[in-house]
PDB file of N, CA and C in Angstrom:
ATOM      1  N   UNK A   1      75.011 109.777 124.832  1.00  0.00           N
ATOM      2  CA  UNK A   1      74.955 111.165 124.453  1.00  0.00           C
ATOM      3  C   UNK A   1      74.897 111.236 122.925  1.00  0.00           C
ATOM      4  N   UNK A   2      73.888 111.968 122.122  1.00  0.00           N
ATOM      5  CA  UNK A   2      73.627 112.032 121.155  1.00  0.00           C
ATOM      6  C   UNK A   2      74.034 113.677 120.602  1.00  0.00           C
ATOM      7  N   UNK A   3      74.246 113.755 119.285  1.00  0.00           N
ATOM      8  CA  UNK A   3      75.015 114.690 118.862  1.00  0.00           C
ATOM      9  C   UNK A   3      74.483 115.156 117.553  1.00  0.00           C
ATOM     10  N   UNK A   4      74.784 115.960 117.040  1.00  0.00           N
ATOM     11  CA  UNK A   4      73.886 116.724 115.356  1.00  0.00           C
ATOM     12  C   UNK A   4      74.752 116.765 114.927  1.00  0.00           C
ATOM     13  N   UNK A   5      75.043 116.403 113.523  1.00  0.00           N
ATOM     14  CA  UNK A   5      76.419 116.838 112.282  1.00  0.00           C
ATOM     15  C   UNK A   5      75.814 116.814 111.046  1.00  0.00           C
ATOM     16  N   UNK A   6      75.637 118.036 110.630  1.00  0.00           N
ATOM     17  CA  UNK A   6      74.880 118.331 109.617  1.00  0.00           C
ATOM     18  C   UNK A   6      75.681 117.721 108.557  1.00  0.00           C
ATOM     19  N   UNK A   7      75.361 117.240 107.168  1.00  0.00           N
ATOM     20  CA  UNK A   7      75.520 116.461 105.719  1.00  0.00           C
ATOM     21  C   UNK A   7      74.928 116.591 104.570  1.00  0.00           C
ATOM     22  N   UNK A   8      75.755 116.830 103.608  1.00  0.00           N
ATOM     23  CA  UNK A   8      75.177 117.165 102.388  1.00  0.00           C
ATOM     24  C   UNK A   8      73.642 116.054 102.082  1.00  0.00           C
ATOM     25  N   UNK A   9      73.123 116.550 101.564  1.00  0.00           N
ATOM     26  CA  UNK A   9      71.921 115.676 101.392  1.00  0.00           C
ATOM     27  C   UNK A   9      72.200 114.218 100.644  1.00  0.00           C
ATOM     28  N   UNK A  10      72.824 114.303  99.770  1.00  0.00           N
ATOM     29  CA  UNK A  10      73.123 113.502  98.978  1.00  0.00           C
ATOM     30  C   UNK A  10      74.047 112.402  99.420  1.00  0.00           C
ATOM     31  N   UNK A  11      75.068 113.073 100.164  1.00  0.00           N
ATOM     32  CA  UNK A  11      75.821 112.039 101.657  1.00  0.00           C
ATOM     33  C   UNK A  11      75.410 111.077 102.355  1.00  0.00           C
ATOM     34  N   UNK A  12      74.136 112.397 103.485  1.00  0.00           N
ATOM     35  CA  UNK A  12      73.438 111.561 104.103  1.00  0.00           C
ATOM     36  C   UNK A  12      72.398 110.073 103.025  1.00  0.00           C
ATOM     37  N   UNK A  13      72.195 110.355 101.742  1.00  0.00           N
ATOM     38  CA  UNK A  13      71.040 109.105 101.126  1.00  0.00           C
ATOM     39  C   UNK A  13      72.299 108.196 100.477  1.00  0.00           C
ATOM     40  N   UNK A  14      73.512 108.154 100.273  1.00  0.00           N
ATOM     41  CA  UNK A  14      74.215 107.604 100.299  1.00  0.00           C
ATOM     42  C   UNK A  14      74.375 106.439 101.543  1.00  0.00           C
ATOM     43  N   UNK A  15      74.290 107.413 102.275  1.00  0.00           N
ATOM     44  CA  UNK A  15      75.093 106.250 103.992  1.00  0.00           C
ATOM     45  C   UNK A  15      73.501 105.505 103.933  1.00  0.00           C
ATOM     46  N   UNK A  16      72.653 106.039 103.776  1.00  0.00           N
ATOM     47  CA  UNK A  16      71.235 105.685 104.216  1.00  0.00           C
ATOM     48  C   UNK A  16      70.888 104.366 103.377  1.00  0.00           C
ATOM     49  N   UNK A  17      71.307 104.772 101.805  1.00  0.00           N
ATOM     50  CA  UNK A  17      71.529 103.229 101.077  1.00  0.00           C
ATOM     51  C   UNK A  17      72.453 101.874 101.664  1.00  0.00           C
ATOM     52  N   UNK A  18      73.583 102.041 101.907  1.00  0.00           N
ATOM     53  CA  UNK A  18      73.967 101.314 102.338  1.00  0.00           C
ATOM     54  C   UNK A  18      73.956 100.467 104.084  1.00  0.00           C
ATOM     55  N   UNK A  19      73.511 101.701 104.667  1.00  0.00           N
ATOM     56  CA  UNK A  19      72.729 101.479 105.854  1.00  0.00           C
ATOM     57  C   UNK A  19      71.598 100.249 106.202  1.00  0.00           C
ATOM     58  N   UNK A  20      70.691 100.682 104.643  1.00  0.00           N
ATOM     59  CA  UNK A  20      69.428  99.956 104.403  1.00  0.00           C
ATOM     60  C   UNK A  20      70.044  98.352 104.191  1.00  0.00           C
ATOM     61  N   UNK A  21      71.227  98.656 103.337  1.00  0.00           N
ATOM     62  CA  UNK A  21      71.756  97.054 102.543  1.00  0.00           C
ATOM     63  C   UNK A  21      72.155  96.070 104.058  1.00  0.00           C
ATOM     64  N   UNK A  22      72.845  96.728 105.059  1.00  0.00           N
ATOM     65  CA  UNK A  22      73.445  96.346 105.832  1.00  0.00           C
ATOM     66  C   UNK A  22      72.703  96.229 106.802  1.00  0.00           C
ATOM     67  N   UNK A  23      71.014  96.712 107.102  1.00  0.00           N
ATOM     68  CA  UNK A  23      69.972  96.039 107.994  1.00  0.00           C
ATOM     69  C   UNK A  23      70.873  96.951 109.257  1.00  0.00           C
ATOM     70  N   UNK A  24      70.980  97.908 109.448  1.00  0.00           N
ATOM     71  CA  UNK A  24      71.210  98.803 110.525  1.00  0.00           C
ATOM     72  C   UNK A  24      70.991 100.222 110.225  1.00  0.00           C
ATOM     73  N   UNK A  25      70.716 101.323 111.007  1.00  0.00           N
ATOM     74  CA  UNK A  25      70.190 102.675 111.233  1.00  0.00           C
ATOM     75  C   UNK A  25      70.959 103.667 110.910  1.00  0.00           C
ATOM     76  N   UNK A  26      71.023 104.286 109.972  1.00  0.00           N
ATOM     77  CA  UNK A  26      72.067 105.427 109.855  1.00  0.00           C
ATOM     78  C   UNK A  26      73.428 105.383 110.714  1.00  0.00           C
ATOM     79  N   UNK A  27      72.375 106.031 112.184  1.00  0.00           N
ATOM     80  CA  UNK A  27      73.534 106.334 113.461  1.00  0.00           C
ATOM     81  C   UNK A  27      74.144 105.781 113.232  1.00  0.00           C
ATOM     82  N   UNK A  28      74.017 103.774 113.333  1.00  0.00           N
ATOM     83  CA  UNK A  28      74.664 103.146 113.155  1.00  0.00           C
ATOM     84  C   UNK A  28      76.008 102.805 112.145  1.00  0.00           C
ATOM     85  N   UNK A  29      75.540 103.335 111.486  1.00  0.00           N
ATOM     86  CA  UNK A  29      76.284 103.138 109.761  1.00  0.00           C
ATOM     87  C   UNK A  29      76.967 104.314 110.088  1.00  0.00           C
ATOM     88  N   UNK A  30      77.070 105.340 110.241  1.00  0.00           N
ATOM     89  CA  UNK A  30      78.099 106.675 110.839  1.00  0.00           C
ATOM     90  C   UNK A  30      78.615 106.380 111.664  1.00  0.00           C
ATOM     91  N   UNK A  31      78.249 106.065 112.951  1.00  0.00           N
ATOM     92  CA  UNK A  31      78.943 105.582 114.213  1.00  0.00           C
ATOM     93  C   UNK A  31      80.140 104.654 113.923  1.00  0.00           C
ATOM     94  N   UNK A  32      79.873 103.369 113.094  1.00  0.00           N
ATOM     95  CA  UNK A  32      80.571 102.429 112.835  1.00  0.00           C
ATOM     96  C   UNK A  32      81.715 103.104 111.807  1.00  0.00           C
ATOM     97  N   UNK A  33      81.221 104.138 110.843  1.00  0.00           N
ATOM     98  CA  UNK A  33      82.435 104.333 109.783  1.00  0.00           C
ATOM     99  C   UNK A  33      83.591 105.506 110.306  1.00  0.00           C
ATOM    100  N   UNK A  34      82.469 106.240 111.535  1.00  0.00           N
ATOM    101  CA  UNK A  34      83.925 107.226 112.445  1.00  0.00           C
ATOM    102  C   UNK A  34      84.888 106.577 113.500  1.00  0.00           C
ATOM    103  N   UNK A  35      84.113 105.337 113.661  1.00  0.00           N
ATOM    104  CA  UNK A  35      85.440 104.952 114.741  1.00  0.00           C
ATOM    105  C   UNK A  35      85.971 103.873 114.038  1.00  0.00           C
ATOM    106  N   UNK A  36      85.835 103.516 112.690  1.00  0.00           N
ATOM    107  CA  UNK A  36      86.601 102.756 111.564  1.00  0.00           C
ATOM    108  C   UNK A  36      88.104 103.626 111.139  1.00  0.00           C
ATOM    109  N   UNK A  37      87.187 104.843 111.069  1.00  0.00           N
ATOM    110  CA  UNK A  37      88.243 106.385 110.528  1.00  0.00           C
ATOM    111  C   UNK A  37      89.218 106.471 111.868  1.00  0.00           C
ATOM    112  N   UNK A  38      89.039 106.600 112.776  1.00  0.00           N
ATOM    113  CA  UNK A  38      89.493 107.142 114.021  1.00  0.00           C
ATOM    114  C   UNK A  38      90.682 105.811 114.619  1.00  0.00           C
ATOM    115  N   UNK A  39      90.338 104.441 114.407  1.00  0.00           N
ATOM    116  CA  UNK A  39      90.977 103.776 114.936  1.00  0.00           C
ATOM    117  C   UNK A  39      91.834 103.274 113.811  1.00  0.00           C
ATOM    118  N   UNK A  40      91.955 103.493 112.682  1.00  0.00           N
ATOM    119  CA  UNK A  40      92.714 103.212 111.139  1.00  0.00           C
ATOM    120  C   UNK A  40      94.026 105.004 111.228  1.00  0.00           C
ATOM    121  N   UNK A  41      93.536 106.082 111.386  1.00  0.00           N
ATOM    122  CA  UNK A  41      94.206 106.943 112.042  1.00  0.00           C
ATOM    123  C   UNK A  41      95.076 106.643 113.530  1.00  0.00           C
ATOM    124  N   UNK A  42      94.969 106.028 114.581  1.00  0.00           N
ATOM    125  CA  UNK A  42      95.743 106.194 115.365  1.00  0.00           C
ATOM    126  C   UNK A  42      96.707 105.023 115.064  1.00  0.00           C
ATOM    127  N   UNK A  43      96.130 103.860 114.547  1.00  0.00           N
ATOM    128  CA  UNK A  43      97.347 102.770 114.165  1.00  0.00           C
ATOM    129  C   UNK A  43      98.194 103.051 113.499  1.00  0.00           C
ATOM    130  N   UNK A  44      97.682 104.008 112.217  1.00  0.00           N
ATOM    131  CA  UNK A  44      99.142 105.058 110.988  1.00  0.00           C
ATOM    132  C   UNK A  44      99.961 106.008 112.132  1.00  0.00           C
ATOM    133  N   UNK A  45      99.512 106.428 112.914  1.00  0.00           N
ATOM    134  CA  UNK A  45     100.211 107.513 113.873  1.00  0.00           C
ATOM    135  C   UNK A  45     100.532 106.829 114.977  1.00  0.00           C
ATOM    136  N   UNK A  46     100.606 105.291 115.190  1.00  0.00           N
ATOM    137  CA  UNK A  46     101.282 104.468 116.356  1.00  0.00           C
ATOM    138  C   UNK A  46     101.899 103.972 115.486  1.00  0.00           C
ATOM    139  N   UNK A  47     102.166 103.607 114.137  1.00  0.00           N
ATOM    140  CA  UNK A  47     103.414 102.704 113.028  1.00  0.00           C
ATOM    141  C   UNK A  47     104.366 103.561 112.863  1.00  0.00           C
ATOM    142  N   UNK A  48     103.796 105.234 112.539  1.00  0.00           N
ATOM    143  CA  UNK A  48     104.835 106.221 112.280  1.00  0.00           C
ATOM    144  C   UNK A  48     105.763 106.851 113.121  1.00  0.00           C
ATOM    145  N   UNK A  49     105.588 106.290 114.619  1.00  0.00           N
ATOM    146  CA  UNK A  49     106.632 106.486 115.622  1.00  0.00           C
ATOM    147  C   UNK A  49     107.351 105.577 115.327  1.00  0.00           C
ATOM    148  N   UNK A  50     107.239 104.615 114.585  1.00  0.00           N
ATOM    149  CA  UNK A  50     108.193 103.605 114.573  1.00  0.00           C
ATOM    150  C   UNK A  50     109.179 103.619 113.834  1.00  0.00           C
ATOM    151  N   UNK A  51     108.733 104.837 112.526  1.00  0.00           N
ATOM    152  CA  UNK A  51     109.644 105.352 111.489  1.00  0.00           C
ATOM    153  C   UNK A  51     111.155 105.933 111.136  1.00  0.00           C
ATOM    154  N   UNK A  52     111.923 105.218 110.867  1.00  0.00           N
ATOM    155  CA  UNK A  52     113.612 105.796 110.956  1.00  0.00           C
ATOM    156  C   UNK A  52     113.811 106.574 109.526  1.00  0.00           C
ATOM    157  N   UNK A  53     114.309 108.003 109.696  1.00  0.00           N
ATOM    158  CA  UNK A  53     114.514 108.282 108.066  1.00  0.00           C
ATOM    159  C   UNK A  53     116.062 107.387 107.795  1.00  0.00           C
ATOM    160  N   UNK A  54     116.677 107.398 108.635  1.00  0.00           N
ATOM    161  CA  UNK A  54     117.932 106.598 108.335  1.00  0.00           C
ATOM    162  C   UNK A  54     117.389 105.568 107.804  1.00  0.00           C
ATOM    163  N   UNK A  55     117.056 104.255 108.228  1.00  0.00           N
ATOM    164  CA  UNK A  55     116.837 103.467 107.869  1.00  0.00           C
ATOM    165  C   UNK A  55     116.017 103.427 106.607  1.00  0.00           C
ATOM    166  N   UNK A  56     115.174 104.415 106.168  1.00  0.00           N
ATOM    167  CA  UNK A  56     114.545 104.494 104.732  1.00  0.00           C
ATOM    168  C   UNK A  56     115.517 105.409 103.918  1.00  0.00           C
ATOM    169  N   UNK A  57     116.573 105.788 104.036  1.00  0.00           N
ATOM    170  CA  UNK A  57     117.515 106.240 103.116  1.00  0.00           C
ATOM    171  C   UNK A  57     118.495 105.263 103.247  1.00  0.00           C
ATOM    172  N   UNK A  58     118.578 104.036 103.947  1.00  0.00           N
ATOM    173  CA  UNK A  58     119.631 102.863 103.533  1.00  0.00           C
ATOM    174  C   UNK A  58     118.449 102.175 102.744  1.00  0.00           C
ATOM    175  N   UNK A  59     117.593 102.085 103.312  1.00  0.00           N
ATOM    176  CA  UNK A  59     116.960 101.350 102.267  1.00  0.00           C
ATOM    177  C   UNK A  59     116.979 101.442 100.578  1.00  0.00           C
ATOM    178  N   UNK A  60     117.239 103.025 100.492  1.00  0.00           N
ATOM    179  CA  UNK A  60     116.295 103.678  99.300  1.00  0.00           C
ATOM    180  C   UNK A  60     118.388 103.171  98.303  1.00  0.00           C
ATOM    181  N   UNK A  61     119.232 103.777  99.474  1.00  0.00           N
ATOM    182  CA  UNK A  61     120.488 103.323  98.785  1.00  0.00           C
ATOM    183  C   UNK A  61     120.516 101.406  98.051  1.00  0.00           C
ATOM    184  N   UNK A  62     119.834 100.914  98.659  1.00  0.00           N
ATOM    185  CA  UNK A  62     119.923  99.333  98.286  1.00  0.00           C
ATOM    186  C   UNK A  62     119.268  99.315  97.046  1.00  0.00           C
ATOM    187  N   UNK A  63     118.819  99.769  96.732  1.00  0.00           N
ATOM    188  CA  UNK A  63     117.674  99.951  95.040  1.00  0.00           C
ATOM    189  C   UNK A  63     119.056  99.927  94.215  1.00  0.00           C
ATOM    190  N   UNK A  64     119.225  99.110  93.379  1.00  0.00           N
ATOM    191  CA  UNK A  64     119.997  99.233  92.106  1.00  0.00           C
ATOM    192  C   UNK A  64     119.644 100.314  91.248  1.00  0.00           C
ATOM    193  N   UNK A  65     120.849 101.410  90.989  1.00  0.00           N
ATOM    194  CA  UNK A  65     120.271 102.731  89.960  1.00  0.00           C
ATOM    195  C   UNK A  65     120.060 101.885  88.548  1.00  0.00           C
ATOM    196  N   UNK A  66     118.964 101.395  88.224  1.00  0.00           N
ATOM    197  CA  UNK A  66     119.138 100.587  86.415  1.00  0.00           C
ATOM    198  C   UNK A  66     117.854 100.801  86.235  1.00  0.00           C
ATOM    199  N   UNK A  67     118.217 100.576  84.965  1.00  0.00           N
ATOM    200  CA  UNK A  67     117.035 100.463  83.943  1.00  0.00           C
ATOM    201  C   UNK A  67     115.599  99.325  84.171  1.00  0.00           C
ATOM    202  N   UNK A  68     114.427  99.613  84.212  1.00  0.00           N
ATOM    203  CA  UNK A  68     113.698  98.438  84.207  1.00  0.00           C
ATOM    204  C   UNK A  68     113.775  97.655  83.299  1.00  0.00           C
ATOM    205  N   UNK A  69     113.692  96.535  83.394  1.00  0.00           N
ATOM    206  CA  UNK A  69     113.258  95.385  82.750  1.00  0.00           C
ATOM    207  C   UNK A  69     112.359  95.432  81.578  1.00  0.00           C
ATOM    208  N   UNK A  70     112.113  95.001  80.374  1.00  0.00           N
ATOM    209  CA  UNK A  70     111.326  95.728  79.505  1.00  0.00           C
ATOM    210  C   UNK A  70     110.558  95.506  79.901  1.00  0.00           C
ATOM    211  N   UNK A  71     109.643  94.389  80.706  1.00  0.00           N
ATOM    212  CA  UNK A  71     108.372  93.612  80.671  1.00  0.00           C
ATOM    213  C   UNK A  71     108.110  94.575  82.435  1.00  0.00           C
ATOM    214  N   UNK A  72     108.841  95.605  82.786  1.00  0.00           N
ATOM    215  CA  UNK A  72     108.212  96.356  83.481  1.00  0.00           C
ATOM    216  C   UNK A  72     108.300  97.560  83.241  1.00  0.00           C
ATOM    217  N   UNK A  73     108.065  97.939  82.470  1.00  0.00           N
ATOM    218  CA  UNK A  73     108.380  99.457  82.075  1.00  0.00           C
ATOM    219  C   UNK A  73     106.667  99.615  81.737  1.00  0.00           C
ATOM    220  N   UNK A  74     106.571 101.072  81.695  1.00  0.00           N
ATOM    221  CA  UNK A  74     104.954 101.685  81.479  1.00  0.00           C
ATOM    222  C   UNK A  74     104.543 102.253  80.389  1.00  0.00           C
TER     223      UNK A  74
END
């Protein structure tokens, strides 16, 4: 099943360059970078069930309150 999603022009000759570099078809080069997007999204939202605020406020308590180091300071 094929589908229309309209793109700035300049977008679409973007993907189309690198499309060209990579010896595959637009579709292709879209197809491949939404389910790159889509499956990089559900792994952040399957790690973040895993998330304790407790445990990141003991954490955040273990940080020594001090001064940096000179050779890390900005």
């Amino acid at each position: 099943m094929s589908k229309i999603v309209a793109v700035p022009d300049d977008l679409y000759n973007k993907a189309a360059e690198v499309a060209a570099k990579e010896h595959v078809s637009v579709e292709e080069f879209v197809s491949a970078v939404v389910e790159n997007r889509l499956a990089s999204r559900e792994y952040i939202e399957s790690r973040a069930c895993l998330f304790s605020r407790e445990d990141f406020e003991r954490a955040l308590q273990a940080i020594p309150d001090v001064e940096p180091e000179e050779h890390d300071r900005l």
